[in-house]
C-alpha atoms as a PDB file:
ATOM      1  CA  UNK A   1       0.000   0.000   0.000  1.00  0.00           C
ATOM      2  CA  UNK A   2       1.420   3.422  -1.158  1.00  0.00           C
ATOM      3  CA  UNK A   3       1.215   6.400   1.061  1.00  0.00           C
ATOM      4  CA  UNK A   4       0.613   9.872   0.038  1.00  0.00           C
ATOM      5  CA  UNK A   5       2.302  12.735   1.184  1.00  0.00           C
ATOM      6  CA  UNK A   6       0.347  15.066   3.066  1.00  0.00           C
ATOM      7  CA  UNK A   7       1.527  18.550   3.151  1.00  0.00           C
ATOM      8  CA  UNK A   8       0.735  20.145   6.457  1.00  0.00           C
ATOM      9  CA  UNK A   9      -1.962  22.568   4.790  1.00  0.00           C
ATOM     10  CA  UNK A  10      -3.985  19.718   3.781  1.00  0.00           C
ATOM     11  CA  UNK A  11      -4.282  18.559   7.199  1.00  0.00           C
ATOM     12  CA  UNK A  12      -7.267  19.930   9.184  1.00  0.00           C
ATOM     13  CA  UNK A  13      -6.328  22.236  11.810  1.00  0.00           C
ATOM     14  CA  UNK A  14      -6.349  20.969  15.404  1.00  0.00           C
ATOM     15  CA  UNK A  15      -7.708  23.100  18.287  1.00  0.00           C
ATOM     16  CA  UNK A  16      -4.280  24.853  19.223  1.00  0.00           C
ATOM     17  CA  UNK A  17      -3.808  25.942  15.866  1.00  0.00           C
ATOM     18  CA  UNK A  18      -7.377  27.330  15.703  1.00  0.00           C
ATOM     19  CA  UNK A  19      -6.778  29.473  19.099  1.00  0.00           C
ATOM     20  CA  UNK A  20      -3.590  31.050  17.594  1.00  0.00           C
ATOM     21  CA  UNK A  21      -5.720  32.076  14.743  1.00  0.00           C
ATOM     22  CA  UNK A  22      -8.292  33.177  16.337  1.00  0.00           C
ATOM     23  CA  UNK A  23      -6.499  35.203  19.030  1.00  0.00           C
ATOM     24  CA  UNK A  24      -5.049  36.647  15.434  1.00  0.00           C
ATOM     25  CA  UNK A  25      -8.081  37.464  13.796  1.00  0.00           C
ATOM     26  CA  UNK A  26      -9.592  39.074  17.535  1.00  0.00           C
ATOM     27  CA  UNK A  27      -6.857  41.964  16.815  1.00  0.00           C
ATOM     28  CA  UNK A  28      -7.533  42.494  13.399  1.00  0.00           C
ATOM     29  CA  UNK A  29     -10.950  42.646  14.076  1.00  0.00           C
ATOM     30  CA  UNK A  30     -10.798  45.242  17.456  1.00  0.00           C
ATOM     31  CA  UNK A  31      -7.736  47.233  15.522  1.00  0.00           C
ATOM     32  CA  UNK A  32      -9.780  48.060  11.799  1.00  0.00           C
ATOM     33  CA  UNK A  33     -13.384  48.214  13.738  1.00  0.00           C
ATOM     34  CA  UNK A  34     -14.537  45.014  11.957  1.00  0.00           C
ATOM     35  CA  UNK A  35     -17.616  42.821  12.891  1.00  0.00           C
ATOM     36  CA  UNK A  36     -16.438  39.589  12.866  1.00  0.00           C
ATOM     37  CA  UNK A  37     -19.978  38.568  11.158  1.00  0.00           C
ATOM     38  CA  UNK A  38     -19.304  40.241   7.790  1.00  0.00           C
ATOM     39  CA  UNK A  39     -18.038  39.768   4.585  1.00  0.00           C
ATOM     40  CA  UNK A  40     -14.678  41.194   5.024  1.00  0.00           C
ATOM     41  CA  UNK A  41     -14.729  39.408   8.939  1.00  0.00           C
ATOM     42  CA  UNK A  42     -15.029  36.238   6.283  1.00  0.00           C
ATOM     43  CA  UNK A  43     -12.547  37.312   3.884  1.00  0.00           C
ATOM     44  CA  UNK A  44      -9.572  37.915   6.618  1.00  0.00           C
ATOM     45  CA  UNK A  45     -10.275  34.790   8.622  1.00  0.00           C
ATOM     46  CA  UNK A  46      -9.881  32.694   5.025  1.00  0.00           C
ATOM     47  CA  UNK A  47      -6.644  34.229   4.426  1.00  0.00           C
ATOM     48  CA  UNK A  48      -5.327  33.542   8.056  1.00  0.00           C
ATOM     49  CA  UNK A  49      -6.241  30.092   7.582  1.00  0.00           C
ATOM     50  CA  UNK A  50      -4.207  30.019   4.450  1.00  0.00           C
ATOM     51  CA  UNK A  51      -1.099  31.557   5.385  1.00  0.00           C
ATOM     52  CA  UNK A  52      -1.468  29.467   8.872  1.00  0.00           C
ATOM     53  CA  UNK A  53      -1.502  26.042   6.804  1.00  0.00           C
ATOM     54  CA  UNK A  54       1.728  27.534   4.524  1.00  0.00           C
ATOM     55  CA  UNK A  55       3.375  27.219   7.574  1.00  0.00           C
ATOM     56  CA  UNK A  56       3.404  31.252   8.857  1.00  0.00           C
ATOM     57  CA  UNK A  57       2.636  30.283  12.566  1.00  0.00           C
ATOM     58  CA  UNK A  58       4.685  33.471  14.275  1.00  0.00           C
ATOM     59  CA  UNK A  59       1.489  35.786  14.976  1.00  0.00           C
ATOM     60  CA  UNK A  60       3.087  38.904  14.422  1.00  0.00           C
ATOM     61  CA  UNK A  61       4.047  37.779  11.145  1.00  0.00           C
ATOM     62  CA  UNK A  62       1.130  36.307  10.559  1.00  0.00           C
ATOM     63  CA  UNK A  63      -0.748  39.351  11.517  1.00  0.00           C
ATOM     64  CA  UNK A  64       1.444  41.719   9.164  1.00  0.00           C
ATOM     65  CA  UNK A  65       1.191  39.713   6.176  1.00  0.00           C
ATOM     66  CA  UNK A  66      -2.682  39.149   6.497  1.00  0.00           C
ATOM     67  CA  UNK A  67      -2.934  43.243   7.232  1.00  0.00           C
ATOM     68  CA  UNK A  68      -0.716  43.539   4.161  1.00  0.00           C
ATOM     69  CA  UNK A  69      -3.000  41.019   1.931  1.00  0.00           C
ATOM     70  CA  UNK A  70      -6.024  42.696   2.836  1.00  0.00           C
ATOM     71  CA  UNK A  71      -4.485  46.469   2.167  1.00  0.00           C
ATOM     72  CA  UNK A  72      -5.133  47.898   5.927  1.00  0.00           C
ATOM     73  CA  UNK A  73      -3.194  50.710   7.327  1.00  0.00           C
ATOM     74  CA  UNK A  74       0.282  49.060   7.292  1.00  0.00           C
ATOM     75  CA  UNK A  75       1.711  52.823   8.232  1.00  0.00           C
ATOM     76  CA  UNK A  76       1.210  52.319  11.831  1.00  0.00           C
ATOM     77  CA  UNK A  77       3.251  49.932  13.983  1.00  0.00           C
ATOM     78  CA  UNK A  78       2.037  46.733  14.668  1.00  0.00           C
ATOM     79  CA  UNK A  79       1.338  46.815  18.233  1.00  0.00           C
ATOM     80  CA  UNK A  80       3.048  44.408  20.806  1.00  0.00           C
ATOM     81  CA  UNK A  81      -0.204  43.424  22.143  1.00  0.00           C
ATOM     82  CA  UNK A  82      -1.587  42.289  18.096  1.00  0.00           C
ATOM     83  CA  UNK A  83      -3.616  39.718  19.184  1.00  0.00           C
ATOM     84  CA  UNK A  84      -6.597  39.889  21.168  1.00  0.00           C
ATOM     85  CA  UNK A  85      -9.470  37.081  22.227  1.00  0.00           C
ATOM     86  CA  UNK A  86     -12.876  37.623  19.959  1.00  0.00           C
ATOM     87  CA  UNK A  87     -15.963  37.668  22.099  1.00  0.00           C
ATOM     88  CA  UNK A  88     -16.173  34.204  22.618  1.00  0.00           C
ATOM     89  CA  UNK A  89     -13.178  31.705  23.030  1.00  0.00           C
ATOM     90  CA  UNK A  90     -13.516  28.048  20.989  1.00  0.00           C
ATOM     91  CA  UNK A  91     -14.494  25.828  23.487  1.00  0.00           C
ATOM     92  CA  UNK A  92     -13.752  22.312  21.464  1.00  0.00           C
ATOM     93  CA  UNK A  93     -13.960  20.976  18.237  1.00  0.00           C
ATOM     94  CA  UNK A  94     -16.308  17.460  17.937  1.00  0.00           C
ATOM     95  CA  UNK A  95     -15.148  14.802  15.856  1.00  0.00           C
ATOM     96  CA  UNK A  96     -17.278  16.131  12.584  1.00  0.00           C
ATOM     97  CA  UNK A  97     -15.242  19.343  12.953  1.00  0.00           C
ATOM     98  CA  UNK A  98     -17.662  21.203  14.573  1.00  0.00           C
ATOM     99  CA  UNK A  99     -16.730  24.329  16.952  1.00  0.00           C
ATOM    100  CA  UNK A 100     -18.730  25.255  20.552  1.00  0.00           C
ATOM    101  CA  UNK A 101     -18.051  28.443  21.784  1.00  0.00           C
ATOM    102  CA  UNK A 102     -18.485  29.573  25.245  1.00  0.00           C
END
């Protein structure tokens, strides 16, 4: 039996890797004002994911290049305190994949 090679972005992301992106995405989101129900909310968590699963796991880089991909006001300083919690924390992930939030 042959096995494939499986890149580490095709592999589902466990729970720890989903807090550091989240905690990312919670800055964004307080720092540029944006609800993390919209479009753009959307848009920024997809490319987080991306660059996450490509291996960019530092958060301040992380945060930079997503700011950067998105256009946002890379002028100012990223701040030492760039990542912040979102309203709710994950709670788990199920077998299926699902999230609970607190």
């Amino acid at each position: 039996m042959s096995r494939k090679n499986i890149r580490r972005r095709d592999e589902p992301l466990n729970l720890d890797d989903l807090r550091k992106c989240y905690r990312v995405l919670g800055g964004i989101y307080s720092d540029f004002g944006i609800n993390p129900g919209s479009d753009e909310a959307d848009r920024i968590a997809a490319i987080t994911i991306e660059l996450y699963q490509q291996g960019v796991r530092d958060p301040r880089q992380l945060r930079h290049i997503v700011d950067a991909a998105r256009g946002l006001d890379l002028r100012a300083e990223v701040p030492d305190t760039i990542v912040h919690p979102i309203k709710t924390d994950i709670a788990a992930v199920d077998a299926a994949g699902n999230l609970s939030c607190n």
